[in-house]
Protein backbone atom coordinates (compact mmCIF):
# COMPACT_ATOMS: atom_id res chain seq x y z
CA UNK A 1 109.27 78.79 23.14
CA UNK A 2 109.06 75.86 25.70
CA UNK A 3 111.86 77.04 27.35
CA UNK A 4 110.58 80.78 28.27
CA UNK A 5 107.49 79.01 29.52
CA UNK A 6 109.11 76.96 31.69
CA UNK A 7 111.90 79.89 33.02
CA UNK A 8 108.83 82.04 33.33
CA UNK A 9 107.26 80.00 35.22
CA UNK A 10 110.04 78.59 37.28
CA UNK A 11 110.51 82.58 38.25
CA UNK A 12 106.76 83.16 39.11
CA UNK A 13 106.70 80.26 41.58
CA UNK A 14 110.05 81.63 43.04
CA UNK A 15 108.08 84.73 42.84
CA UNK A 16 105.02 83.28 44.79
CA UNK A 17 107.99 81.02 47.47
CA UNK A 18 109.46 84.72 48.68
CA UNK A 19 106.32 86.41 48.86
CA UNK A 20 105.05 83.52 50.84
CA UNK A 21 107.91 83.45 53.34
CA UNK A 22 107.35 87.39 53.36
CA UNK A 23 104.41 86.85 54.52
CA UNK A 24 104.98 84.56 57.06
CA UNK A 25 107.72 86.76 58.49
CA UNK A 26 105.74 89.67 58.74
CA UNK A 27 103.39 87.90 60.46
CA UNK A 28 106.32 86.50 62.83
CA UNK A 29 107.02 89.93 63.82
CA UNK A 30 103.31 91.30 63.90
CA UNK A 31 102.80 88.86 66.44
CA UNK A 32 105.59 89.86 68.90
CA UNK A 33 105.13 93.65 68.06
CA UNK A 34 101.67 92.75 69.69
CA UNK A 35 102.41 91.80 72.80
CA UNK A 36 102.06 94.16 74.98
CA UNK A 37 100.76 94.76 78.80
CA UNK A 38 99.98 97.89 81.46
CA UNK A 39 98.00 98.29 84.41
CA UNK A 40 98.92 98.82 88.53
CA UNK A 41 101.31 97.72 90.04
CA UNK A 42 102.33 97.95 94.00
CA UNK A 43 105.16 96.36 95.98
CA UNK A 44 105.91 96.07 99.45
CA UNK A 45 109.18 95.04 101.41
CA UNK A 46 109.68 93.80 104.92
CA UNK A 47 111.88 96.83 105.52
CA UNK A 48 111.17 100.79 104.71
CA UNK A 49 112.09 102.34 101.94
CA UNK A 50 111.44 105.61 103.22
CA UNK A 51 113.61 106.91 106.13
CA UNK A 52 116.16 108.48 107.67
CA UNK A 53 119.42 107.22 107.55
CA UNK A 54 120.16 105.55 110.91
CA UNK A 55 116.92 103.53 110.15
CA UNK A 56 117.64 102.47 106.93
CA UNK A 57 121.28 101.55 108.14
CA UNK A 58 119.69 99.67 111.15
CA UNK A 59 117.75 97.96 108.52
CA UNK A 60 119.85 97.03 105.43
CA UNK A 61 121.95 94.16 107.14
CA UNK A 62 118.76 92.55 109.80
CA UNK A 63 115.53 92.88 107.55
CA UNK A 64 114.17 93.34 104.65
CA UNK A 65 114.36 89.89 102.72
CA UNK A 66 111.14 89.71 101.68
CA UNK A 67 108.56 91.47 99.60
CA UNK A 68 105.18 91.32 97.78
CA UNK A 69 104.58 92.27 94.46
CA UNK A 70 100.87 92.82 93.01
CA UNK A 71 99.85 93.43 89.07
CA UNK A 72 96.43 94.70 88.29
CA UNK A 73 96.21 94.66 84.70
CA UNK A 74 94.32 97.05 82.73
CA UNK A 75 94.97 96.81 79.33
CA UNK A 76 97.21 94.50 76.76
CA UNK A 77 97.58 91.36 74.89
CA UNK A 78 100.46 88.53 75.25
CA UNK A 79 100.48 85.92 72.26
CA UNK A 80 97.37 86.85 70.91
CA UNK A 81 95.74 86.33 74.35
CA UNK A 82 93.69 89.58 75.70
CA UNK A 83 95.14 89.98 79.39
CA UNK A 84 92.91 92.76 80.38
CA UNK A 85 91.50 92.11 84.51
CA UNK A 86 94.36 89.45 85.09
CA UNK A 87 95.85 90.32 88.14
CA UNK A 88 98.45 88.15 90.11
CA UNK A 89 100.53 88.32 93.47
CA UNK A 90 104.26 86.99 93.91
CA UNK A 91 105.86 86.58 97.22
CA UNK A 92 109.69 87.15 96.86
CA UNK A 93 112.18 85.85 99.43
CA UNK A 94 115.78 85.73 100.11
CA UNK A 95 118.35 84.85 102.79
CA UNK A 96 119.55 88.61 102.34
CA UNK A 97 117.94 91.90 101.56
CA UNK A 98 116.85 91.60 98.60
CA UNK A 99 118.97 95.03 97.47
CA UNK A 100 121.95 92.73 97.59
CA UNK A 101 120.63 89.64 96.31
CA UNK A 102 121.48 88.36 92.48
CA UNK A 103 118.71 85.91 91.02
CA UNK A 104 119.97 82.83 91.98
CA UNK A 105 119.32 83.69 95.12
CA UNK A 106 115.96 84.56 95.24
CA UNK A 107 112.87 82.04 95.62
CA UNK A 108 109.38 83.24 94.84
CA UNK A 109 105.64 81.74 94.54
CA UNK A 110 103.06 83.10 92.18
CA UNK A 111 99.10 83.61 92.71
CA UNK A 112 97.12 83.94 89.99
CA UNK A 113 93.48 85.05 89.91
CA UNK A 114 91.41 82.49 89.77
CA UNK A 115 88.87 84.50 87.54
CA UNK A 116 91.91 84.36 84.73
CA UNK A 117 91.02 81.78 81.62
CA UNK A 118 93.42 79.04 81.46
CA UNK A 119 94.83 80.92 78.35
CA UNK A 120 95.47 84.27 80.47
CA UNK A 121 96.93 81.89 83.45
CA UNK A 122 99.29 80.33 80.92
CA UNK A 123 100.05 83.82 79.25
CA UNK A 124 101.01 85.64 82.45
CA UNK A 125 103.17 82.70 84.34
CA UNK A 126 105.04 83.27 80.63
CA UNK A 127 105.60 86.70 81.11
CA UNK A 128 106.78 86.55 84.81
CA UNK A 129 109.36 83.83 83.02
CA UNK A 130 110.54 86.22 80.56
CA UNK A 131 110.01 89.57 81.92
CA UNK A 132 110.79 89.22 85.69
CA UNK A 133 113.55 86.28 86.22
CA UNK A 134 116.44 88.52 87.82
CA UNK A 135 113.80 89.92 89.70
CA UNK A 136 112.27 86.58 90.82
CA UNK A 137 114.41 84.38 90.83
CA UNK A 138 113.94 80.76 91.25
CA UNK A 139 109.36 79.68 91.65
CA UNK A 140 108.54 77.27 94.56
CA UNK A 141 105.16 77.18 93.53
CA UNK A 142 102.54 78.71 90.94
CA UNK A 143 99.06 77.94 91.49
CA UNK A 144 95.66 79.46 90.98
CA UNK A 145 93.43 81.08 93.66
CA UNK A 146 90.73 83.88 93.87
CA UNK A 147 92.15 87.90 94.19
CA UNK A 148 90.18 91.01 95.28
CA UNK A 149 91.63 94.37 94.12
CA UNK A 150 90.28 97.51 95.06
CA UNK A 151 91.57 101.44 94.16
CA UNK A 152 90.73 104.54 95.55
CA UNK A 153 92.39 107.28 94.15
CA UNK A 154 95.94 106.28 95.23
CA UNK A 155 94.87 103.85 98.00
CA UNK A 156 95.45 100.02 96.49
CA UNK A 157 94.48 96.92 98.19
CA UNK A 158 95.02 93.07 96.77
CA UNK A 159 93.68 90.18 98.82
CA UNK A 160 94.25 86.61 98.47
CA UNK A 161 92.30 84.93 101.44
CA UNK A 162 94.97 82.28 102.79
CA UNK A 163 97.80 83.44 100.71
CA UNK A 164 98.78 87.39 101.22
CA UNK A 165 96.98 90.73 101.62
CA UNK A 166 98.62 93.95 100.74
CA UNK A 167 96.66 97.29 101.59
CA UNK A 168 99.05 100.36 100.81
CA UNK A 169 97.72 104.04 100.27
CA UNK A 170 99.95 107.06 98.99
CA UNK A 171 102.57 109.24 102.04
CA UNK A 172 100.93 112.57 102.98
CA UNK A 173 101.92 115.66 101.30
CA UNK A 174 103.69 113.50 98.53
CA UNK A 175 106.74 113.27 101.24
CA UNK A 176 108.56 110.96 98.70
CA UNK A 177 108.87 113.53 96.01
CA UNK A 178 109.99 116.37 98.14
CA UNK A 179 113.29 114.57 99.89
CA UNK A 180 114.33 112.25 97.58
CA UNK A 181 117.40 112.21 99.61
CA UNK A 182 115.03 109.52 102.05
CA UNK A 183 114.39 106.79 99.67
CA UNK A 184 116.39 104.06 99.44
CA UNK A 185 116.13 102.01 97.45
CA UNK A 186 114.49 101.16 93.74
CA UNK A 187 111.05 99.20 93.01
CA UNK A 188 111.99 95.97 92.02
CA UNK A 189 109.59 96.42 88.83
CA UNK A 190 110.78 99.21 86.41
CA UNK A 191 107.58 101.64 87.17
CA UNK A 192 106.44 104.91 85.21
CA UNK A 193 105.53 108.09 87.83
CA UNK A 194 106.88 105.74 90.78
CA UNK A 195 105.61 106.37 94.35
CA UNK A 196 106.17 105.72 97.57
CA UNK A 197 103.71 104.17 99.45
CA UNK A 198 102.71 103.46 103.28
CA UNK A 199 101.80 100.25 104.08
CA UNK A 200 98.62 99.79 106.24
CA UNK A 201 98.74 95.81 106.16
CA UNK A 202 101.22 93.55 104.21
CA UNK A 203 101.12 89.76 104.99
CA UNK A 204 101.60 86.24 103.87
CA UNK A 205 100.09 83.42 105.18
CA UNK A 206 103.11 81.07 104.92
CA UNK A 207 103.76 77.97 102.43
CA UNK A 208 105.84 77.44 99.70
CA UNK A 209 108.50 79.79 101.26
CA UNK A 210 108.06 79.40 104.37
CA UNK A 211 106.94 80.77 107.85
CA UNK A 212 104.05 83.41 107.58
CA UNK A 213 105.33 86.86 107.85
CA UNK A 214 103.37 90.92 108.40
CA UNK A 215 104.11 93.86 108.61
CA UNK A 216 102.61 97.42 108.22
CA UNK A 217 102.64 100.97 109.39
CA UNK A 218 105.47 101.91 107.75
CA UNK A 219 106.88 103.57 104.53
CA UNK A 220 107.84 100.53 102.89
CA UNK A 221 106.10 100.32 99.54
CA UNK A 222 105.95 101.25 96.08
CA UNK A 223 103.41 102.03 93.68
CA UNK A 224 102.73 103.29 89.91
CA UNK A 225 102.07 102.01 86.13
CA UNK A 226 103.46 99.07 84.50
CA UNK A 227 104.26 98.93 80.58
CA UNK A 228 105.92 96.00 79.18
């Protein structure tokens, strides 16, 4: 009789050890199933990405080595940190257009919004880590620093006083949709219902990468939704 009680319970606390670990898993892979991110997102290049072919050939090999990237987000949660209003701007640079460029070499610096809890700032400078490195490359610098964003309908602008501004509103007549053929090249941020954009004012003050740059009046953005 001693015996059974002691196999029995031998088996319910083997019982109780798998159930536990269960458990534990499914919490494991709760956890990642819950992160989870969307919101705006608009990009801009030193070179246009809509045009006709003699100006994107006069283009390709001179320009466009540069580019801003903004993130408005709107909705989402990364390790059990709400990211909802985080937004963030990343300068990306490279001694070639960055159509040709592999992630070594690419060198980038990161803005986060001030406004962002120290929890968000760490949970976002995670996700650019993870998410975005071939598209980044290498960071110079990440630092915190207040961000304005404004829409409009289909008119975006992100401002970092002393770091970068980036004003773009949507081509007339949806130009982009009707002749493909034009655009050429790809967002550097997989986007859903991707647009693209004319840029009244892109700039960057200058610092961890460099000399300040601008540019604007020209076809040279990109704009949609971001789900990750």
């Amino acid at each position: 009789m001693r015996r059974i009680l002691v196999s029995g319970l031998m088996l319910m606390l083997m019982a109780c050890g798998a159930l536990a670990q269960g458990a534990q898993g499914a919490q494991r892979g709760a956890s990642k199933a819950g992160d989870w991110l969307k919101g705006d997102y608009v990009e801009a290049r030193t070179a246009s990405v809509f045009a006709g072919a003699c100006h994107y050939n006069g283009e390709v090999v001179t320009t466009g080595r540069d580019a801003l990237l903004a993130w408005n987000i709107t909705g989402g949660v990364w390790k059990g940190t709400s990211m909802e209003g985080v937004r963030a701007i990343v300068v990306v640079s490279s001694e070639t257009n960055l159509s040709e460029t592999a992630e070594a070499a690419r060198l980038h610096e990161i803005i986060v919004d001030s406004a962002a809890s120290d929890a968000q700032f760490a949970a976002i400078v995670e996700v650019f880590r993870e998410k975005f490195v071939s598209t980044l490359g290498v960071a110079r610098a990440v630092r915190r620093a207040p961000i304005a964003f404004r829409r409009e309908k289909e008119t975006f602008l992100f401002e970092s006083p002393g770091f970068a501004t980036l004003s773009v509103r949507a081509m007339p007549n949806a130009l982009c949709c009707k002749m493909p053929n034009m655009v050429w090249y790809s967002p550097l941020v997989k986007l859903s219902n991707r647009k693209v954009g004319y840029t009244l004012t892109a700039s960057y003050a200058g610092g961890a990468l460099g000399d300040a740059w601008q540019r604007g009046g020209e076809n040279s953005a990109f704009y949609g939704s971001f789900t990750l």
